[in-house]
PDB file of N, CA and C in Angstrom:
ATOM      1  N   UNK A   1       5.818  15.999  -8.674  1.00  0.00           N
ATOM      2  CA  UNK A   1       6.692  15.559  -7.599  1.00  0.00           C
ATOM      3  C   UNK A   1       7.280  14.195  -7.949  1.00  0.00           C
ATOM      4  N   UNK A   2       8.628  14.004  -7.700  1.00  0.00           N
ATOM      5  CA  UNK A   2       9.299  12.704  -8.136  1.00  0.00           C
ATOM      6  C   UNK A   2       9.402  11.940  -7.203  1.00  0.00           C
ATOM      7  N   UNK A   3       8.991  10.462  -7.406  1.00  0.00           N
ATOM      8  CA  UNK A   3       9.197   9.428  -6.096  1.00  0.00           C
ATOM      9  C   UNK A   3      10.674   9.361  -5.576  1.00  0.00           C
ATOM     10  N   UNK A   4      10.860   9.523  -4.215  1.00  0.00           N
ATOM     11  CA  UNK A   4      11.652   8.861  -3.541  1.00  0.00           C
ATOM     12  C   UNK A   4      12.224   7.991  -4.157  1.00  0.00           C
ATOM     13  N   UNK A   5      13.639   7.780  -4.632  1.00  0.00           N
ATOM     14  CA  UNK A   5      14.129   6.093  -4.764  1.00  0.00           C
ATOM     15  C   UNK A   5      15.647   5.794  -4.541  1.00  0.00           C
ATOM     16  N   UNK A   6      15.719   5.234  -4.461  1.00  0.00           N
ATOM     17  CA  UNK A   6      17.056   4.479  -3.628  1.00  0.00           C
ATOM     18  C   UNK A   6      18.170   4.085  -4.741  1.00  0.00           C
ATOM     19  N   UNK A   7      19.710   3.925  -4.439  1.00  0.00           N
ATOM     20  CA  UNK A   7      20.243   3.276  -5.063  1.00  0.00           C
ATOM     21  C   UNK A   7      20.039   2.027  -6.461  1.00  0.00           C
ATOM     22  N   UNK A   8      20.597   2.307  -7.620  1.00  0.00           N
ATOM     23  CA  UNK A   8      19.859   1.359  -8.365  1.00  0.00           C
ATOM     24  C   UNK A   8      18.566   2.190  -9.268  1.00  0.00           C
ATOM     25  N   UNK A   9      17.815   2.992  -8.884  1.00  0.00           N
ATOM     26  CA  UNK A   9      16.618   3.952  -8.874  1.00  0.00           C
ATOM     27  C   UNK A   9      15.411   2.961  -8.731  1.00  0.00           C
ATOM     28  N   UNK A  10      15.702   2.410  -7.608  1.00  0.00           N
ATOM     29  CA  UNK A  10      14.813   1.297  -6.782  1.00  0.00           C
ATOM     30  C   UNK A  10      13.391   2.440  -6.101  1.00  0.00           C
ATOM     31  N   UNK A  11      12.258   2.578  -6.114  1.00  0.00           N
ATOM     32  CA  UNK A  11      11.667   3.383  -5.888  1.00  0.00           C
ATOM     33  C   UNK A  11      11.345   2.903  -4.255  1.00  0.00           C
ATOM     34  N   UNK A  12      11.615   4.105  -3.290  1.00  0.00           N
ATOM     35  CA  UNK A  12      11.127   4.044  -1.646  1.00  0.00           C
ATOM     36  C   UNK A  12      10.224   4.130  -1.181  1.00  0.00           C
ATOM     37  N   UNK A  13       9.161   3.747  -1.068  1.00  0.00           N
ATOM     38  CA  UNK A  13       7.716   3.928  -0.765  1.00  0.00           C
ATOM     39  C   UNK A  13       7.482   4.279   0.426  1.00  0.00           C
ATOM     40  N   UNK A  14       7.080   5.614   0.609  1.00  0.00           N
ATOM     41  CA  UNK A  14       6.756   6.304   2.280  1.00  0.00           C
ATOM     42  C   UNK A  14       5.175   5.481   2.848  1.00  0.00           C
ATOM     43  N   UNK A  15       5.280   6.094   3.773  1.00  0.00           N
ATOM     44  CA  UNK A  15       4.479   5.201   4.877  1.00  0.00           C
ATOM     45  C   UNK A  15       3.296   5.426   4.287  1.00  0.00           C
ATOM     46  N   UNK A  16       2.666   7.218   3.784  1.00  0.00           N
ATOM     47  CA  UNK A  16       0.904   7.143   3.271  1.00  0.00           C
ATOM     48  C   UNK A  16       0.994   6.401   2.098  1.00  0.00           C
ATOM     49  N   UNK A  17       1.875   6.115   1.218  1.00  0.00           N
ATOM     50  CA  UNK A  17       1.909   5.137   0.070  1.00  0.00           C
ATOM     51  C   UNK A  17       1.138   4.016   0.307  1.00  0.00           C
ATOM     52  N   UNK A  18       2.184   3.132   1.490  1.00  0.00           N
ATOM     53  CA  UNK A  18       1.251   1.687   1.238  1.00  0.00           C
ATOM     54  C   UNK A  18       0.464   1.581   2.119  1.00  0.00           C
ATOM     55  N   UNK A  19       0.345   3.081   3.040  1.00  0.00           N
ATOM     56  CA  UNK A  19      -1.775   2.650   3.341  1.00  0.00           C
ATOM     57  C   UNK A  19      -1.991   2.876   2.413  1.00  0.00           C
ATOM     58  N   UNK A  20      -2.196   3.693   1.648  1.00  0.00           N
ATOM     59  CA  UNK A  20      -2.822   4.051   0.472  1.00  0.00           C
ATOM     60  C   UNK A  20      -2.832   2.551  -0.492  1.00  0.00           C
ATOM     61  N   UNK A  21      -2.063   2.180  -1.062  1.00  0.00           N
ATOM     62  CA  UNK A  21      -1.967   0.783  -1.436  1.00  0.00           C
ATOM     63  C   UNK A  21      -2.821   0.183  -0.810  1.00  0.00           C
ATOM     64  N   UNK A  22      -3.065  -0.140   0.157  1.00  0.00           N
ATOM     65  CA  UNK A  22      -3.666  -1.226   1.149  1.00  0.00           C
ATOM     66  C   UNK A  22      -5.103  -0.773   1.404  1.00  0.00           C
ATOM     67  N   UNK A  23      -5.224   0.569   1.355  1.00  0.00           N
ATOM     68  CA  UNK A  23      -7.231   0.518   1.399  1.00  0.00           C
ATOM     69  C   UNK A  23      -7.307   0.727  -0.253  1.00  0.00           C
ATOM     70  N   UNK A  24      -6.507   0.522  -1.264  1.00  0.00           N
ATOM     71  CA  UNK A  24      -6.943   0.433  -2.618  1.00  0.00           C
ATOM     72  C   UNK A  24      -7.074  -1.185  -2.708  1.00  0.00           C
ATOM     73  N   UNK A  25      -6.898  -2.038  -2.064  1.00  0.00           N
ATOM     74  CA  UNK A  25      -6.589  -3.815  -1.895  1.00  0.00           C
ATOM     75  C   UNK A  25      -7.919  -3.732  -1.165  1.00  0.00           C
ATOM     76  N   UNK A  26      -8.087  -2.811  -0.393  1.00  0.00           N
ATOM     77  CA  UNK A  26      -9.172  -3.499   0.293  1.00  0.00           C
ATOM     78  C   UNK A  26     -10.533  -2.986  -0.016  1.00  0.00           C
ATOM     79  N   UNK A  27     -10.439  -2.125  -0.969  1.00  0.00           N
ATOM     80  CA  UNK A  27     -11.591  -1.523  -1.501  1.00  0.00           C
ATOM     81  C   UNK A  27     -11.607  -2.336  -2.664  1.00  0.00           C
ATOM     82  N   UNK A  28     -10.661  -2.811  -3.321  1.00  0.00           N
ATOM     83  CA  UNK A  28     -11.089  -3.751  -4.504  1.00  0.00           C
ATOM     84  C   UNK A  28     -11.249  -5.152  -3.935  1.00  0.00           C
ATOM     85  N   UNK A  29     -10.778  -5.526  -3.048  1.00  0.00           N
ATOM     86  CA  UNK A  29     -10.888  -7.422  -3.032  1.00  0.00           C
ATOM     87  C   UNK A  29     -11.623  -7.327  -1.402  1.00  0.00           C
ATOM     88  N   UNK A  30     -12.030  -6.338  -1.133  1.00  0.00           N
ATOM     89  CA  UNK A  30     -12.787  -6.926   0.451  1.00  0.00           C
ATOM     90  C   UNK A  30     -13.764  -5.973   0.293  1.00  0.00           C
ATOM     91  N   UNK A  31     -14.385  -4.745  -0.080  1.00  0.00           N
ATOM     92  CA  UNK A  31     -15.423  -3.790   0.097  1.00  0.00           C
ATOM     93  C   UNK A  31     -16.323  -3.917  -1.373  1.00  0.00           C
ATOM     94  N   UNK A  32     -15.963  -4.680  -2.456  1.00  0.00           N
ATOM     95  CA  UNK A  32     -16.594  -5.146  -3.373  1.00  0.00           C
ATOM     96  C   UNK A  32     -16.568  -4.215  -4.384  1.00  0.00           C
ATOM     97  N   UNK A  33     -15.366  -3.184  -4.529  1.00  0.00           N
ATOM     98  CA  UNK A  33     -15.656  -1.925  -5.009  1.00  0.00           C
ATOM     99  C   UNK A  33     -15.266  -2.363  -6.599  1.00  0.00           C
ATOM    100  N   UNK A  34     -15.475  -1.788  -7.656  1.00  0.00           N
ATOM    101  CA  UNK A  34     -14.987  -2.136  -9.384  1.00  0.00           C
ATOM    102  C   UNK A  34     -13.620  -0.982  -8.785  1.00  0.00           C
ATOM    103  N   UNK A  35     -13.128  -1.164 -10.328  1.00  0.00           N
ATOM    104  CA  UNK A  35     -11.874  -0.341 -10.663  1.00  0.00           C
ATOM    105  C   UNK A  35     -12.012   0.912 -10.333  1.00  0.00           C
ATOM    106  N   UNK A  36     -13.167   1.353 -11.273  1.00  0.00           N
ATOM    107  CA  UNK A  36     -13.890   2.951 -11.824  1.00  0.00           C
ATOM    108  C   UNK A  36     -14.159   3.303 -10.362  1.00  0.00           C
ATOM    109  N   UNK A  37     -15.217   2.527  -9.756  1.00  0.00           N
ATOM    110  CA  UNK A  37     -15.367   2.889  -8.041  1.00  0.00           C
ATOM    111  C   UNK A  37     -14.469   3.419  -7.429  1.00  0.00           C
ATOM    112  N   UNK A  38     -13.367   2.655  -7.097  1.00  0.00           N
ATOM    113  CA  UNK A  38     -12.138   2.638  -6.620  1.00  0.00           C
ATOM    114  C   UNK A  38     -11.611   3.992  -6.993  1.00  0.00           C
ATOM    115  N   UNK A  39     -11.225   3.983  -8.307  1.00  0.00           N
ATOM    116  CA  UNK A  39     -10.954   5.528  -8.250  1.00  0.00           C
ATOM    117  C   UNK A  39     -11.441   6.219  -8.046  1.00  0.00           C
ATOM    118  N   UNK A  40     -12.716   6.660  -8.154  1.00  0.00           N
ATOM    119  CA  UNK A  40     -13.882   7.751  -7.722  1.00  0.00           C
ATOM    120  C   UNK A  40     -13.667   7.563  -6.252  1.00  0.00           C
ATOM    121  N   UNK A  41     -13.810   6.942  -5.716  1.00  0.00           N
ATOM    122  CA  UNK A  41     -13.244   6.987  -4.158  1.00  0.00           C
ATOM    123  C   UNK A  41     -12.153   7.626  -3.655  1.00  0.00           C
ATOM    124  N   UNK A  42     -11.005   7.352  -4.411  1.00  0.00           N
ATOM    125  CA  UNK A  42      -9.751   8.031  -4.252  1.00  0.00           C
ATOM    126  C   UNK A  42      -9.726   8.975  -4.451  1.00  0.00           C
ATOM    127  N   UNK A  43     -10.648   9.980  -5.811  1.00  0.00           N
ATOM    128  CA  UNK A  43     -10.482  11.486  -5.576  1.00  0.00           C
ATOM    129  C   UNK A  43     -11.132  12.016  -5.095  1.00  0.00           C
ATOM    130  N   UNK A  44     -11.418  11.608  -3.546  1.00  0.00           N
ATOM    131  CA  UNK A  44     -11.706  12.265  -2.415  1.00  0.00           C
ATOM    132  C   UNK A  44     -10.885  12.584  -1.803  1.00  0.00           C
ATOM    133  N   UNK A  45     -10.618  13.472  -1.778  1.00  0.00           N
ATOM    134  CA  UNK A  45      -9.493  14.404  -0.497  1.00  0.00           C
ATOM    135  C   UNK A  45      -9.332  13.923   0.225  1.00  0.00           C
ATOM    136  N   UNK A  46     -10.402  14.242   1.044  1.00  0.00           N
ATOM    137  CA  UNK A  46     -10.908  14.095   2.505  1.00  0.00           C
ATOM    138  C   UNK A  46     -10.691  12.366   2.458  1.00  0.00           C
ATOM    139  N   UNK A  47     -10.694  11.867   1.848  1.00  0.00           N
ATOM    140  CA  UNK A  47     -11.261  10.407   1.851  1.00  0.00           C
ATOM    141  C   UNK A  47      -9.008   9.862   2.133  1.00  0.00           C
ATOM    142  N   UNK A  48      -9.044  10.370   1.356  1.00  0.00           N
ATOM    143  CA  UNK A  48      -6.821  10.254   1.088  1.00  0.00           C
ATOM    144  C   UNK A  48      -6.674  10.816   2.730  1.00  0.00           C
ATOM    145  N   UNK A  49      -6.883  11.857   3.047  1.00  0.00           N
ATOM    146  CA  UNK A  49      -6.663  13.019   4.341  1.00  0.00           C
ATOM    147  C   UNK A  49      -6.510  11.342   5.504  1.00  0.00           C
ATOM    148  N   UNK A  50      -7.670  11.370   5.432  1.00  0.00           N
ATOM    149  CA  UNK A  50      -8.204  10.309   6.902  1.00  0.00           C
ATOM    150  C   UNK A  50      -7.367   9.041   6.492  1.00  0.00           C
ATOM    151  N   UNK A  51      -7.256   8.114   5.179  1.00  0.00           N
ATOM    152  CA  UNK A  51      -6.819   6.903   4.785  1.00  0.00           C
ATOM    153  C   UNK A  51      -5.118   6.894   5.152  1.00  0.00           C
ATOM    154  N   UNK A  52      -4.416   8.406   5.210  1.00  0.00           N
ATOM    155  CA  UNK A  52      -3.178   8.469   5.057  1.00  0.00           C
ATOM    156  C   UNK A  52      -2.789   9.209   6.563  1.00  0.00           C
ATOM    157  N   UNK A  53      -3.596   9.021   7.584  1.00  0.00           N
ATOM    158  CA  UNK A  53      -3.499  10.078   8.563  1.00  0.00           C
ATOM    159  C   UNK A  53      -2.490   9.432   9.519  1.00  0.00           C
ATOM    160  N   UNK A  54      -2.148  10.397  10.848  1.00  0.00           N
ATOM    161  CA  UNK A  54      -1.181   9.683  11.208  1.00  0.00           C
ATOM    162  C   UNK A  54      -1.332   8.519  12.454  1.00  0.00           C
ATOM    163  N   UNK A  55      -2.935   8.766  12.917  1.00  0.00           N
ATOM    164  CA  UNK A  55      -3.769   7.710  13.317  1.00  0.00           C
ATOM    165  C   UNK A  55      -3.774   6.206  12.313  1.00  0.00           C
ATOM    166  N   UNK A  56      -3.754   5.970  11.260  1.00  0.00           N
ATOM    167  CA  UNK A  56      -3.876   5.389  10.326  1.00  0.00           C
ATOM    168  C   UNK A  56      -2.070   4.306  10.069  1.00  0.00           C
ATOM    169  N   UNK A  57      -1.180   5.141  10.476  1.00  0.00           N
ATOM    170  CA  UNK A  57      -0.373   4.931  10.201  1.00  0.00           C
ATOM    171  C   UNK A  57       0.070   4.035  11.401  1.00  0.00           C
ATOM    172  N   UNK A  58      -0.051   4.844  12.332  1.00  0.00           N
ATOM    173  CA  UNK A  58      -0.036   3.869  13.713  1.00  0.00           C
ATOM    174  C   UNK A  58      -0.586   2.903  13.967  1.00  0.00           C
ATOM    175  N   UNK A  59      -2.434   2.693  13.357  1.00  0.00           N
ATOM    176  CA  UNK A  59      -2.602   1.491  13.402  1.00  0.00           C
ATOM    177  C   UNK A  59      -2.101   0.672  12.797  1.00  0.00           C
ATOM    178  N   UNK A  60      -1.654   0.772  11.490  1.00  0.00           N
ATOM    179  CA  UNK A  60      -1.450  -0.883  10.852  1.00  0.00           C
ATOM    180  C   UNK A  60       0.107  -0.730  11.559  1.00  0.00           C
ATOM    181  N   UNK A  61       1.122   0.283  11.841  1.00  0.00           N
ATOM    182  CA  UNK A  61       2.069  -0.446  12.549  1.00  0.00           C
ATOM    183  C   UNK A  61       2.086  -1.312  13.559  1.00  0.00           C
ATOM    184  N   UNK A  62       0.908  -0.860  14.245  1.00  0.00           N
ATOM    185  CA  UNK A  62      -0.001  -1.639  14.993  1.00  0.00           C
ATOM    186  C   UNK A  62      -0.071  -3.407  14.566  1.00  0.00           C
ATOM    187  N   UNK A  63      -0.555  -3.248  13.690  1.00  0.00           N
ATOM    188  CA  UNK A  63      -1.309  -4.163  13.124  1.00  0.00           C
ATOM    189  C   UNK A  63       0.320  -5.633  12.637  1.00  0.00           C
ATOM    190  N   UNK A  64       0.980  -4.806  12.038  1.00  0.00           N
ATOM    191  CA  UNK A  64       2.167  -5.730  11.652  1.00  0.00           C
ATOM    192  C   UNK A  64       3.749  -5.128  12.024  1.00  0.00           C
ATOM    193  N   UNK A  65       3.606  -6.159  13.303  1.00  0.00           N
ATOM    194  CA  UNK A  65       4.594  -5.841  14.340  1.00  0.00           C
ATOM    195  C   UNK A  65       5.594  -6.495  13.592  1.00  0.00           C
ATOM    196  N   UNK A  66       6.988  -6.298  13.991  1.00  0.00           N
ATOM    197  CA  UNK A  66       8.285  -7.340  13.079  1.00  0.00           C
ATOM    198  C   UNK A  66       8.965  -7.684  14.358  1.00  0.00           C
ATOM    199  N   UNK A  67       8.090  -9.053  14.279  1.00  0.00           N
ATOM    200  CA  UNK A  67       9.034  -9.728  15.357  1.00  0.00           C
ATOM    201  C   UNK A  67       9.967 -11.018  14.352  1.00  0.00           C
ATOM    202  N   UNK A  68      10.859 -11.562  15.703  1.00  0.00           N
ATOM    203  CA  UNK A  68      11.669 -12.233  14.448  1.00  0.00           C
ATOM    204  C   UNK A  68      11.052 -13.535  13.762  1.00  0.00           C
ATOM    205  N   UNK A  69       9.936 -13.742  14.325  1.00  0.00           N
ATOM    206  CA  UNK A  69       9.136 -14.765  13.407  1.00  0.00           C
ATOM    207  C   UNK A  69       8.596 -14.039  12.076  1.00  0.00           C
ATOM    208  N   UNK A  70       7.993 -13.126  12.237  1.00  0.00           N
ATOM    209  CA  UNK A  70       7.542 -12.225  10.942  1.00  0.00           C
ATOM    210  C   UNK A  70       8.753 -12.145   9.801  1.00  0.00           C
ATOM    211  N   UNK A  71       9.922 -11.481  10.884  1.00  0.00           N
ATOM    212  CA  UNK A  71      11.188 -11.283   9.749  1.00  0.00           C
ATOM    213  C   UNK A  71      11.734 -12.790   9.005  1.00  0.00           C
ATOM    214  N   UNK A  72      11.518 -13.757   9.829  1.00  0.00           N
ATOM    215  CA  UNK A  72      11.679 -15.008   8.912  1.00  0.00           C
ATOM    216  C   UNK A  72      10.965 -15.511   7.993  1.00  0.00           C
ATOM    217  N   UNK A  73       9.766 -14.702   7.827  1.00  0.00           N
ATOM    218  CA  UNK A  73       8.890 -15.130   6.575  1.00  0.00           C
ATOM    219  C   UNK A  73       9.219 -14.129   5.530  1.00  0.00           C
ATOM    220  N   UNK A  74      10.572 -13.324   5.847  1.00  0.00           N
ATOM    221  CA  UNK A  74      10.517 -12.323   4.826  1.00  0.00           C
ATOM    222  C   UNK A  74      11.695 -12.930   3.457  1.00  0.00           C
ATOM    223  N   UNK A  75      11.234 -13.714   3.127  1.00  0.00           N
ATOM    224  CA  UNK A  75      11.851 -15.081   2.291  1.00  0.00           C
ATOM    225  C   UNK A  75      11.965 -13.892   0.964  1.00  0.00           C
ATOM    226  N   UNK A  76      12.989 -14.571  -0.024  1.00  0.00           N
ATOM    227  CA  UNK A  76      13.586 -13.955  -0.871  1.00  0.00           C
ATOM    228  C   UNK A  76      12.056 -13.555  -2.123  1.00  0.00           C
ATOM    229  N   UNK A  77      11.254 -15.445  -1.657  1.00  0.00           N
ATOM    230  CA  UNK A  77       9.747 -15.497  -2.910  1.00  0.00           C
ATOM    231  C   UNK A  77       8.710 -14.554  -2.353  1.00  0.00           C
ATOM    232  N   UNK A  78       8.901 -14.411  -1.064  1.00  0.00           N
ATOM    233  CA  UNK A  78       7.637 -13.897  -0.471  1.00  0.00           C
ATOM    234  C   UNK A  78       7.591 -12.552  -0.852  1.00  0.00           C
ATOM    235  N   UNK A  79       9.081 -11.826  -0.626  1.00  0.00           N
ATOM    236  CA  UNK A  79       8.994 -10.379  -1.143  1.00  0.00           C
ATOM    237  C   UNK A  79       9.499 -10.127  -2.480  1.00  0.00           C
ATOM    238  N   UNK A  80       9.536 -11.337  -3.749  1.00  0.00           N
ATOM    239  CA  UNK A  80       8.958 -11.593  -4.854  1.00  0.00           C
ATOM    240  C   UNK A  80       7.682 -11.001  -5.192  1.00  0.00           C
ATOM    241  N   UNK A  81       6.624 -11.898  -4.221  1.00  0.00           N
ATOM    242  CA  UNK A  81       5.304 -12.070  -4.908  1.00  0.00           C
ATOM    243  C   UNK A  81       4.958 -10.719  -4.283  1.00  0.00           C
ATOM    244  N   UNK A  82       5.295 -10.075  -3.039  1.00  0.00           N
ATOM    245  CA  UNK A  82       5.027  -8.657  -2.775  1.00  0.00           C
ATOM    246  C   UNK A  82       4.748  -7.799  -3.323  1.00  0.00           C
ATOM    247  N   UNK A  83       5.848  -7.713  -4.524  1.00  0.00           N
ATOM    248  CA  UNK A  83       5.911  -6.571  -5.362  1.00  0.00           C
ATOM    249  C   UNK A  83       5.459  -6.966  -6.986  1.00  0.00           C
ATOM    250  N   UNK A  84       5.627  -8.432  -6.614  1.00  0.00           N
ATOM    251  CA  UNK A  84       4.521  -8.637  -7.834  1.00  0.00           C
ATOM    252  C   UNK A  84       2.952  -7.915  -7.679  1.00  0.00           C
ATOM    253  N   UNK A  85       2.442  -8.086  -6.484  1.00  0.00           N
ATOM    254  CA  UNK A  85       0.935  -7.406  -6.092  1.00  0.00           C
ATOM    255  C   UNK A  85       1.127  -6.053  -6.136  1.00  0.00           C
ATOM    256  N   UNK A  86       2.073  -5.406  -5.671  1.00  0.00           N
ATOM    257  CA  UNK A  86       2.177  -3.682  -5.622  1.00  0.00           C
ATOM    258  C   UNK A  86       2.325  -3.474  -7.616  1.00  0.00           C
ATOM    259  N   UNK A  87       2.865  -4.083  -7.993  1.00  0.00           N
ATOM    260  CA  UNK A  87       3.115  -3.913  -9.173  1.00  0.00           C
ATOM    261  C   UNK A  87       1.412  -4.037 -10.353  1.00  0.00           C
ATOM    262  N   UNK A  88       1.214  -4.721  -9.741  1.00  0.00           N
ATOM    263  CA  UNK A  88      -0.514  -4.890 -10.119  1.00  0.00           C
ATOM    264  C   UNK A  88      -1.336  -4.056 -10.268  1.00  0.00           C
ATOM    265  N   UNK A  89      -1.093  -3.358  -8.688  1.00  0.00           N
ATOM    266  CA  UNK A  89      -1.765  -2.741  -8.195  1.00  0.00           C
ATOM    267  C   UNK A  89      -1.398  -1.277  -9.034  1.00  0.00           C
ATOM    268  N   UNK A  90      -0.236  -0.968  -9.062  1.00  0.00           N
ATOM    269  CA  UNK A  90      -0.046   0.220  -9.401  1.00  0.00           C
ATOM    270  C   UNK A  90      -0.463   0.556 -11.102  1.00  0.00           C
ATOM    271  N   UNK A  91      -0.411  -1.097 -11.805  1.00  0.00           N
ATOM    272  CA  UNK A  91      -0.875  -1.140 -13.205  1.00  0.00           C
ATOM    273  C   UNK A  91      -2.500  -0.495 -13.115  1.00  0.00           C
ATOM    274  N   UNK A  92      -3.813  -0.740 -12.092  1.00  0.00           N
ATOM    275  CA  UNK A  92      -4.998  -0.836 -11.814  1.00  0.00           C
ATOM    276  C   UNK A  92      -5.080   0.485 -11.838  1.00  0.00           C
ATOM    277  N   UNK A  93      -4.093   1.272 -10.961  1.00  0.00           N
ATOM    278  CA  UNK A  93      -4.666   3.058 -10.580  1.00  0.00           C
ATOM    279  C   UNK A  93      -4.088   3.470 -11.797  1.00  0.00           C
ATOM    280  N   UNK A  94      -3.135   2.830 -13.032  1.00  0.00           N
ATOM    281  CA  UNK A  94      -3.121   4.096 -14.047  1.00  0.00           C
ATOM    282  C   UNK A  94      -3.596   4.002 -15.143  1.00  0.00           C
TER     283      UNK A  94
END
């Protein structure tokens, strides 16, 4: 299956993406997990099923509302260093 991507062939990242991203951040830098862990975690189905659900999705929209104070921190460096970390990250899972 080919990623989503945008004009440019800028890649679009759907919503189970960056949960998915984000309990791989938090299984490596907050749950104490290694790399190898981390992946063995991930090829759990069931484990992706629940992490990407649509309960899941609602919370962190939940979680990071865009009000216009938020949107003013969305600075040209900040979503720099953003995708510097997704970019990291995506080096780690392959």
């Amino acid at each position: 299956m080919q990623p989503v991507t945008r004009r440019g062939n800028r890649r679009y990242y759907q919503q189970e993406e960056i949960l998915l991203i984000r309990k791989i951040r938090q299984l490596l830098y907050f749950d104490g997990f290694t790399i190898q862990g981390a992946k063995s975690k991930l090829s759990d189905r069931k484990f992706i099923k629940e992490t990407t659900s649509q309960l899941e999705i609602e919370k962190a929209q939940a979680e990071l509302p865009l009000t216009e104070e938020t949107q003013a921190q969305n600075t040209p460096e900040n979503l720099d260093n953003l995708k510097i970390q997704l970019n990291e990250i995506l080096k780690i899972l392959k």
